[in-house]
C-alpha atoms as a PDB file:
ATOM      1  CA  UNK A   1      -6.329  27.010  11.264  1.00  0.00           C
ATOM      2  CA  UNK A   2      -3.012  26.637   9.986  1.00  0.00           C
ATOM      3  CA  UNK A   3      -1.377  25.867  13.128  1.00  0.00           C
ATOM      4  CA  UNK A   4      -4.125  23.021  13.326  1.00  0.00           C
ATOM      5  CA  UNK A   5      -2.959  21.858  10.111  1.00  0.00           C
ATOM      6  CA  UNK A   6       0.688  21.754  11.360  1.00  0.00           C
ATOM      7  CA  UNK A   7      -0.181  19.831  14.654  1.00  0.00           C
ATOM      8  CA  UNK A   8      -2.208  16.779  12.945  1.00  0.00           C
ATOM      9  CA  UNK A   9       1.070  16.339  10.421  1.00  0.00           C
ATOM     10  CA  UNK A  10       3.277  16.504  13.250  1.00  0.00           C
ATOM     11  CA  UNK A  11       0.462  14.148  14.527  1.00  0.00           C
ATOM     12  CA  UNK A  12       0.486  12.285  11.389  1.00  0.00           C
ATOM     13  CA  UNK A  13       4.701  11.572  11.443  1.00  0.00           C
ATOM     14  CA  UNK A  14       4.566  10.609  14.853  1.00  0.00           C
ATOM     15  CA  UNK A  15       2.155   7.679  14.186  1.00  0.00           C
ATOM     16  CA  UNK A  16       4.670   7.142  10.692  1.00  0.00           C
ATOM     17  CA  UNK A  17       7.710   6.964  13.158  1.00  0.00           C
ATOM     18  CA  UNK A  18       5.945   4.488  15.896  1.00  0.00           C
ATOM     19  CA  UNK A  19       4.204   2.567  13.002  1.00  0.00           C
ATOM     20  CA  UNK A  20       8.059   2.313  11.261  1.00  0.00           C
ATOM     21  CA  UNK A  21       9.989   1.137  14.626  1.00  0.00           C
ATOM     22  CA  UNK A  22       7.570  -1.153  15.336  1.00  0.00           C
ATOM     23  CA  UNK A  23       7.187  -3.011  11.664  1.00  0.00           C
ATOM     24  CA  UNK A  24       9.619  -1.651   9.508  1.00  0.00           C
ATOM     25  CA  UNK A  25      10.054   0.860   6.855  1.00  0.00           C
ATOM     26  CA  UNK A  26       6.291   1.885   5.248  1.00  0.00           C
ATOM     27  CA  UNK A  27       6.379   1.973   2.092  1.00  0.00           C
ATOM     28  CA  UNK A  28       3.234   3.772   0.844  1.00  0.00           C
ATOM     29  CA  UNK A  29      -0.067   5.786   3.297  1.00  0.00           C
ATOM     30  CA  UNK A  30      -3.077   5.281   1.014  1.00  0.00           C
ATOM     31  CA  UNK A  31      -6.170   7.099   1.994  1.00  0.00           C
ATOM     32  CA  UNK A  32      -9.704   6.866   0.695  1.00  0.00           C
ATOM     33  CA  UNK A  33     -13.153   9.064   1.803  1.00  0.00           C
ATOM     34  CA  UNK A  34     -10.999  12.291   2.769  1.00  0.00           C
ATOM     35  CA  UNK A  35      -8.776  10.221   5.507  1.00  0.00           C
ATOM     36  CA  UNK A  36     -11.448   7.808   7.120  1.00  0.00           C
ATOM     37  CA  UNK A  37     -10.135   5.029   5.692  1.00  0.00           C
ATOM     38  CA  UNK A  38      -5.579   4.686   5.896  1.00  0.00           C
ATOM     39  CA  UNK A  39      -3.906   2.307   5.113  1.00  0.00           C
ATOM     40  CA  UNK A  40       0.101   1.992   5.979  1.00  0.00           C
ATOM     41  CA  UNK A  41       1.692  -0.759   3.450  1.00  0.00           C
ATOM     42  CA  UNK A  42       4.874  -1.909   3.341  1.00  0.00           C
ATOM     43  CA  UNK A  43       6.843  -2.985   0.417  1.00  0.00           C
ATOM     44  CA  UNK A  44       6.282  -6.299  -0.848  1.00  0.00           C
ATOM     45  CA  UNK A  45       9.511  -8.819  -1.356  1.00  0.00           C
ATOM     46  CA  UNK A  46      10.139 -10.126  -4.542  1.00  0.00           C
ATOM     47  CA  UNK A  47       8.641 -13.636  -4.088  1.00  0.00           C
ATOM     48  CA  UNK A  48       5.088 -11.600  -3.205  1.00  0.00           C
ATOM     49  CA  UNK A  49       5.409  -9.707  -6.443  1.00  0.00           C
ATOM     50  CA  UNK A  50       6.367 -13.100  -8.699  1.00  0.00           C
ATOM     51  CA  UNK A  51       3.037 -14.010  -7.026  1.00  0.00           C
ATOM     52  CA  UNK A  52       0.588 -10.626  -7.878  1.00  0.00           C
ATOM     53  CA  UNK A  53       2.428 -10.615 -11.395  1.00  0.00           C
ATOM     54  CA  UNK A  54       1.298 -14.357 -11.817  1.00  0.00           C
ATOM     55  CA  UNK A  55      -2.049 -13.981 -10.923  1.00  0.00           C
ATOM     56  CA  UNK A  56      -2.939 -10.661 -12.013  1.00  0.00           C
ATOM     57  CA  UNK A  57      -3.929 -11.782 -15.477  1.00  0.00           C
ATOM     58  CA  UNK A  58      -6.493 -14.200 -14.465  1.00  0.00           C
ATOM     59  CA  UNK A  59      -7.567 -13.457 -11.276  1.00  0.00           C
ATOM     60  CA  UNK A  60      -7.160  -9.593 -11.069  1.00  0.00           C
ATOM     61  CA  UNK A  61      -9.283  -9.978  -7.620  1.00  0.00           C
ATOM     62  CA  UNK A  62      -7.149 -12.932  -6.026  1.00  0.00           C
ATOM     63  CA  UNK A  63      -4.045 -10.851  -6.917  1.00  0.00           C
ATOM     64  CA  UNK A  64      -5.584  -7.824  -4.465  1.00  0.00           C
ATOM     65  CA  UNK A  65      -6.381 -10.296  -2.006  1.00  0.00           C
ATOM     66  CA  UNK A  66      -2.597 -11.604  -2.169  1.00  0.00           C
ATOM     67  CA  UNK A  67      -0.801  -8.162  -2.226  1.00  0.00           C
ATOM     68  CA  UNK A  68      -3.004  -6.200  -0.064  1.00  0.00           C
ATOM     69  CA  UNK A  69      -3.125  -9.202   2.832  1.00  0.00           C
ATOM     70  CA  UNK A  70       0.716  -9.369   2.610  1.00  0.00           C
ATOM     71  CA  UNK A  71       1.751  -5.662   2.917  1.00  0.00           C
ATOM     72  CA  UNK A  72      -1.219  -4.016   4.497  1.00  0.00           C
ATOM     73  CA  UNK A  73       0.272  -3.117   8.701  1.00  0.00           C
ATOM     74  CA  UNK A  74      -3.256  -5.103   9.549  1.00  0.00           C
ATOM     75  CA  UNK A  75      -3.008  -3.465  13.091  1.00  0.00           C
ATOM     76  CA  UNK A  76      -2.545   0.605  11.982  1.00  0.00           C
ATOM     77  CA  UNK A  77      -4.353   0.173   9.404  1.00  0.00           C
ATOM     78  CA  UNK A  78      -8.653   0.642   8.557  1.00  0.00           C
ATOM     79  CA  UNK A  79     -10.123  -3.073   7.852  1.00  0.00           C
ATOM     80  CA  UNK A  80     -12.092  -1.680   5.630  1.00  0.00           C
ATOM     81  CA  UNK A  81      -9.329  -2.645   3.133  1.00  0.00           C
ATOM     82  CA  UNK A  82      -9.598  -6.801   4.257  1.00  0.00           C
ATOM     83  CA  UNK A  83     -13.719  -6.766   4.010  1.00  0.00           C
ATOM     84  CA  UNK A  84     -14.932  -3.936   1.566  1.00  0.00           C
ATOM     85  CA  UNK A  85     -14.460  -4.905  -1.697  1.00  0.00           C
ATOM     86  CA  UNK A  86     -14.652  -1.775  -3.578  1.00  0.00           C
ATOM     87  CA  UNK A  87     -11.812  -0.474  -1.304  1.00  0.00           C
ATOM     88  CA  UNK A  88     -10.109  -3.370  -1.652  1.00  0.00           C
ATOM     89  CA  UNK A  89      -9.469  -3.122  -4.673  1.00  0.00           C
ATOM     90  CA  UNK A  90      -9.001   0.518  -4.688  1.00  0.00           C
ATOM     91  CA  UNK A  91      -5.915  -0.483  -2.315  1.00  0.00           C
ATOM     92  CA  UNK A  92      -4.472  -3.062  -4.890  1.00  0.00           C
ATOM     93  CA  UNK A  93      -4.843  -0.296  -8.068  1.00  0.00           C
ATOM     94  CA  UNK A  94      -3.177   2.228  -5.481  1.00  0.00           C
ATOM     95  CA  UNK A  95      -0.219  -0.169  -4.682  1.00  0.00           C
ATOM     96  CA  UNK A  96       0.478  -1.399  -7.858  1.00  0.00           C
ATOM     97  CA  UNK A  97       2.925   1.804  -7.810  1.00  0.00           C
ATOM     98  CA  UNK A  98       4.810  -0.783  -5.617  1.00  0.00           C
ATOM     99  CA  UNK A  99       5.688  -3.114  -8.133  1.00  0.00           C
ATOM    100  CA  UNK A 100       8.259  -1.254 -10.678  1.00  0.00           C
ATOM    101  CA  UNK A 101       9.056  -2.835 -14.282  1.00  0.00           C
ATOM    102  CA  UNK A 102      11.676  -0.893 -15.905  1.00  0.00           C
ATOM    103  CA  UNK A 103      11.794  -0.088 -19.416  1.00  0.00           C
ATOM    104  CA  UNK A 104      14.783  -0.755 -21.201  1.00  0.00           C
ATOM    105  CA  UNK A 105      15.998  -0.773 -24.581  1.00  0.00           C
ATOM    106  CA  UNK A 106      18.059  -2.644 -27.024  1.00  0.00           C
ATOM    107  CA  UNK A 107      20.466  -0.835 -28.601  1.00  0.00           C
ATOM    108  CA  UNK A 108      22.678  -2.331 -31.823  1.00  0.00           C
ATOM    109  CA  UNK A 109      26.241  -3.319 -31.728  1.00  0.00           C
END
């Protein structure tokens, strides 16, 4: 069983490799309902985040639809993620992680 284990990761960063030569550094795997539904993202630019941080306060749903239609490798990946809500969305809360605000501080003269 183990050596099953090792072949489908082998398996698995094989696909990562071809997937990464072919469209570019992934950036995240997200996987929902124990690996039936992947998804390979890459990482969004900084004129697709200005757009998901914009919209995210009023239209939490339109800011999925941006993100997730802009970094999700449509052709590796389930499409599930494009017509299921639910997993949609579930994608988007997952690749939030993407975006990165740090936290500084102000500190007095």
């Amino acid at each position: 069983m183990e050596d099953t284990k090792k072949v489908k990761q082998e398996t698995e960063e094989a696909k990562i490799a071809r997937i990464e030569a072919k469209h570019g550094k992934i950036a995240m795997v997200i996987s929902f309902d124990q690996g039936a539904h992947v998804g390979y993202l890459k990482m969004p630019d900084r004129v697709l985040k200005d757009k998901v941080l914009a919209a995210v306060k009023d239209a939490p749903h339109h800011a999925a639809e941006i993100m997730i239609n802009n970094i999700l490798i449509k052709e590796e990946s389930s499409s599930i993620f494009l017509t299921d809500d639910g997993y949609l969305l579930g994608a988007f809360q997952l690749a939030q992680e993407l975006i990165s605000i740090k936290q500084g501080e102000i500190k007095k003269n």
